[in-house]
C-alpha atoms as a PDB file:
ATOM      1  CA  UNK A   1     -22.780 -13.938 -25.999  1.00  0.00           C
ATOM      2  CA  UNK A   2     -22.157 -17.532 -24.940  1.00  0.00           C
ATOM      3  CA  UNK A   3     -19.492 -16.703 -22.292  1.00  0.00           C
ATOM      4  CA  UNK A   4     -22.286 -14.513 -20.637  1.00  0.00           C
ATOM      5  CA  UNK A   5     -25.303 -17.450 -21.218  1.00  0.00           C
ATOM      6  CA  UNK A   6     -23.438 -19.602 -19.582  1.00  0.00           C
ATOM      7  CA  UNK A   7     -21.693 -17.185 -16.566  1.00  0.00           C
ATOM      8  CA  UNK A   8     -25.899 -16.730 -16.160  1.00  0.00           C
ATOM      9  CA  UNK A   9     -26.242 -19.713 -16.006  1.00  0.00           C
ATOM     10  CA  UNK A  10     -23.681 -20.608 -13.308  1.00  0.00           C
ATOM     11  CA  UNK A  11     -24.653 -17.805 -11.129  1.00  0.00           C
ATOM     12  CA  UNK A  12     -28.190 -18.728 -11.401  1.00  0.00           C
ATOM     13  CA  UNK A  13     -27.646 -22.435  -9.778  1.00  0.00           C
ATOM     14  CA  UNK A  14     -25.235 -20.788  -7.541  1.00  0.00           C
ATOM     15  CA  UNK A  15     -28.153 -18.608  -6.200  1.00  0.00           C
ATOM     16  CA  UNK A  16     -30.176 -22.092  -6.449  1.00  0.00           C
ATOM     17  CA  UNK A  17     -28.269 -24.110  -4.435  1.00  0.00           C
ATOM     18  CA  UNK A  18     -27.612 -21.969  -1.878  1.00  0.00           C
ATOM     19  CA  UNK A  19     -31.282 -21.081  -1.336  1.00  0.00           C
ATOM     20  CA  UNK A  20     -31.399 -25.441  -1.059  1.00  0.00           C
ATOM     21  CA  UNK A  21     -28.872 -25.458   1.164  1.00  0.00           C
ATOM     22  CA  UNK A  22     -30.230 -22.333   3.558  1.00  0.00           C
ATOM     23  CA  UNK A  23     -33.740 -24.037   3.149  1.00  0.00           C
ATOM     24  CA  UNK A  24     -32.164 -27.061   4.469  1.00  0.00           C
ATOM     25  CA  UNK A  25     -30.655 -25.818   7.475  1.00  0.00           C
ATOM     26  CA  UNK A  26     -33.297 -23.496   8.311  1.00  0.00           C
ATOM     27  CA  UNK A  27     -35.803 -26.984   8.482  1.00  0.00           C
ATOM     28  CA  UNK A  28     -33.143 -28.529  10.081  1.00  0.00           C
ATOM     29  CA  UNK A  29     -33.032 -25.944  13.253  1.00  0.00           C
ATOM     30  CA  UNK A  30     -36.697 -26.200  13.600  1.00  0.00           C
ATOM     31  CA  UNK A  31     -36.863 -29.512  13.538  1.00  0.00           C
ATOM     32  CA  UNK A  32     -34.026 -29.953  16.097  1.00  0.00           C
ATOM     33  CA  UNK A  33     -36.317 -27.374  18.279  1.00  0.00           C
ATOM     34  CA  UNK A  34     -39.571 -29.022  17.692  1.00  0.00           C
ATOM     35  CA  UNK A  35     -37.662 -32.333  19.106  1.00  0.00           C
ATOM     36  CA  UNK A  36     -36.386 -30.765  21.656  1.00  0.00           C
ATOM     37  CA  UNK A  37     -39.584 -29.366  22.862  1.00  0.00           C
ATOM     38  CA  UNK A  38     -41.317 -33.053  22.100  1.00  0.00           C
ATOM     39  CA  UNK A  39     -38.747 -34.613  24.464  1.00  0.00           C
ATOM     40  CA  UNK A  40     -39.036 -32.051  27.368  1.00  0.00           C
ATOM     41  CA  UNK A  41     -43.067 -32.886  27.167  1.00  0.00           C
ATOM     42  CA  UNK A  42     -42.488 -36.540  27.255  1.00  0.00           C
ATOM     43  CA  UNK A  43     -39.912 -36.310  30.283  1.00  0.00           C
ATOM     44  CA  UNK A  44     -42.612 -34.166  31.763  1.00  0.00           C
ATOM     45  CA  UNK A  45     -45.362 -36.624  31.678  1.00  0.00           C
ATOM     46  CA  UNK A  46     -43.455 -40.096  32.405  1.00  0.00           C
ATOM     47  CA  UNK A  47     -44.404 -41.742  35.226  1.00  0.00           C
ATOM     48  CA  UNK A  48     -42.102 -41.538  37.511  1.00  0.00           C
ATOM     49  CA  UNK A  49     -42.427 -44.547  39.769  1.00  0.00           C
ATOM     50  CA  UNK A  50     -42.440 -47.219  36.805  1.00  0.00           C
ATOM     51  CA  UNK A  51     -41.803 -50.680  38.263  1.00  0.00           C
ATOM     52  CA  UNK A  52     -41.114 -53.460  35.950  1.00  0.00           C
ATOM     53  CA  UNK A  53     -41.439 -55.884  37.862  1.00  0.00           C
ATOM     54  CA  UNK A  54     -45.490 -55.194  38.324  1.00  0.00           C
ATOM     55  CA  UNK A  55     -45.213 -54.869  34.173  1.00  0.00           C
ATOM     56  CA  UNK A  56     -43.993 -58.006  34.167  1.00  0.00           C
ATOM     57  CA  UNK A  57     -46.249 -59.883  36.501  1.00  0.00           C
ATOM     58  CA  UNK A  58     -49.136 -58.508  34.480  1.00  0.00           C
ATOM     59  CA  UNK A  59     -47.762 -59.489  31.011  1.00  0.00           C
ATOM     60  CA  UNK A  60     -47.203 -63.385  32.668  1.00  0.00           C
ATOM     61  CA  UNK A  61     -50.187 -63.317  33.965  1.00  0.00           C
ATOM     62  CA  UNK A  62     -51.761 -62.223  31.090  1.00  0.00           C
ATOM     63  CA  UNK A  63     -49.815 -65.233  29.117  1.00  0.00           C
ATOM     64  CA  UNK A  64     -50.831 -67.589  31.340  1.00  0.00           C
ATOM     65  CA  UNK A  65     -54.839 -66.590  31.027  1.00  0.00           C
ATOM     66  CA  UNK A  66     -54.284 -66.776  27.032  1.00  0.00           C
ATOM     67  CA  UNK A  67     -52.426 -70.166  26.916  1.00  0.00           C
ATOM     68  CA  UNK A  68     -55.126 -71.710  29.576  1.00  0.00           C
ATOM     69  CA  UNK A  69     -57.676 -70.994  27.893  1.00  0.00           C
ATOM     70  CA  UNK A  70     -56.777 -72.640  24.727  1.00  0.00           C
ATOM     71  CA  UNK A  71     -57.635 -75.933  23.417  1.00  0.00           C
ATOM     72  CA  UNK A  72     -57.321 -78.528  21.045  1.00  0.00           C
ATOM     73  CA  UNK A  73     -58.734 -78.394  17.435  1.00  0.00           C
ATOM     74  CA  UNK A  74     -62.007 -80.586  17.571  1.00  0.00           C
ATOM     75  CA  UNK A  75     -63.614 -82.836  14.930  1.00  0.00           C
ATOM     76  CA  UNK A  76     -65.365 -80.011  13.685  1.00  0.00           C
ATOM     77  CA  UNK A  77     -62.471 -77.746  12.984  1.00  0.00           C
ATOM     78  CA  UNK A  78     -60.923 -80.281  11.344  1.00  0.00           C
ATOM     79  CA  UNK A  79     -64.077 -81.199   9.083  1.00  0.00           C
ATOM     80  CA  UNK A  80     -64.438 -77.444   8.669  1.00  0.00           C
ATOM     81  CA  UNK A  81     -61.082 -77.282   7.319  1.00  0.00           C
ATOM     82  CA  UNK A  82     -61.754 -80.235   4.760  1.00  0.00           C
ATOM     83  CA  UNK A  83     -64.790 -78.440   3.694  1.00  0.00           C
ATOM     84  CA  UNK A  84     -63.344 -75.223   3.189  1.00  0.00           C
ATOM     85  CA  UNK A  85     -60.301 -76.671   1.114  1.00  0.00           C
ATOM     86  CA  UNK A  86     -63.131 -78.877  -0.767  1.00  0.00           C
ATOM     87  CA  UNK A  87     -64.758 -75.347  -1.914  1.00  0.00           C
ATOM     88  CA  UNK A  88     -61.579 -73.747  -2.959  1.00  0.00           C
ATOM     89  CA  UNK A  89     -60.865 -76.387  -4.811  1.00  0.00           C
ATOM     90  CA  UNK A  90     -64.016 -76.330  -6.999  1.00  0.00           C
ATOM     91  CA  UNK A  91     -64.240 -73.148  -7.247  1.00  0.00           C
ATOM     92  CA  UNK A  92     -60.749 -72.763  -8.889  1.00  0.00           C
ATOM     93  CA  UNK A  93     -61.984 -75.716 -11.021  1.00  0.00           C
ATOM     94  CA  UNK A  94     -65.004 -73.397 -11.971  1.00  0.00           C
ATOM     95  CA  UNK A  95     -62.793 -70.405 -12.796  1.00  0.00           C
ATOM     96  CA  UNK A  96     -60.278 -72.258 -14.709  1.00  0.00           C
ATOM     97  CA  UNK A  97     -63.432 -73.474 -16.868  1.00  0.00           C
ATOM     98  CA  UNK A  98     -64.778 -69.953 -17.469  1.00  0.00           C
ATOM     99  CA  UNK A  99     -61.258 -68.248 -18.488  1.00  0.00           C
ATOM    100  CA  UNK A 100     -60.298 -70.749 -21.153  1.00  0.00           C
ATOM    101  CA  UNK A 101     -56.848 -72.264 -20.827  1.00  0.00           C
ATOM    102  CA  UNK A 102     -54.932 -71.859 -18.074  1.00  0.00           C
ATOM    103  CA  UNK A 103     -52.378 -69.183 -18.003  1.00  0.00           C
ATOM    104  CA  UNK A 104     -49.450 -71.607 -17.042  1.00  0.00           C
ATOM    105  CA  UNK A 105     -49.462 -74.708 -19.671  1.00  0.00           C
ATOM    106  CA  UNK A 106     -47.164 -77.713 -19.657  1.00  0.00           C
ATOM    107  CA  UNK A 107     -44.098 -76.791 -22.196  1.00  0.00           C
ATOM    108  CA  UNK A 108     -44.947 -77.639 -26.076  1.00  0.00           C
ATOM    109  CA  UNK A 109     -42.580 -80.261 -27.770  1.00  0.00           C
ATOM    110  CA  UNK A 110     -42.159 -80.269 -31.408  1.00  0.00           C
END
């Protein structure tokens, strides 16, 4: 009775991995025709008279515009940025306050 449990058994995950491996090539083929078919369509609809050198004038160009029209922080930013640090720094005093002690304490020695 055991003998034919387990020769069940074997043939049963025989059947199972087969079906895994069938399953597995049977996606595979599609997907190898669905890329096939994606790179046919993307051939089909490149430009075909692509000139880097235009692509690159425009991205320098496009450099140049962003990096002339910055500027130097001004007093302001930098008071903002005072401020702003000021406030975080009162508000964590404010939350340490309402949660008890802090979570991170200095080690205890006996």
């Amino acid at each position: 009775m055991v003998e034919v449990s387990l020769g069940l058994l074997w043939g049963m995950g025989c059947v199972w991995v087969a079906l895994i491996w069938w399953r597995l090539e049977k996606n595979a083929l599609i997907l190898k025709h669905e890329l096939s078919q994606a790179k046919a369509s993307i051939e089909n609809a490149a430009p075909t008279n692509f000139n880097v050198a235009d692509l690159k004038a425009e991205l320098e160009e496009l450099i140049a515009d962003t990096i002339g029209s910055m500027q130097p922080p001004s007093i302001a930013d930098h008071l903002g940025g005072v401020l702003a640090q000021w406030a975080q720094i009162k508000m964590m005093k404010e939350a340490q306050t309402m949660q008890g002690p802090p979570v991170i304490s200095e080690p205890l020695v006996d």
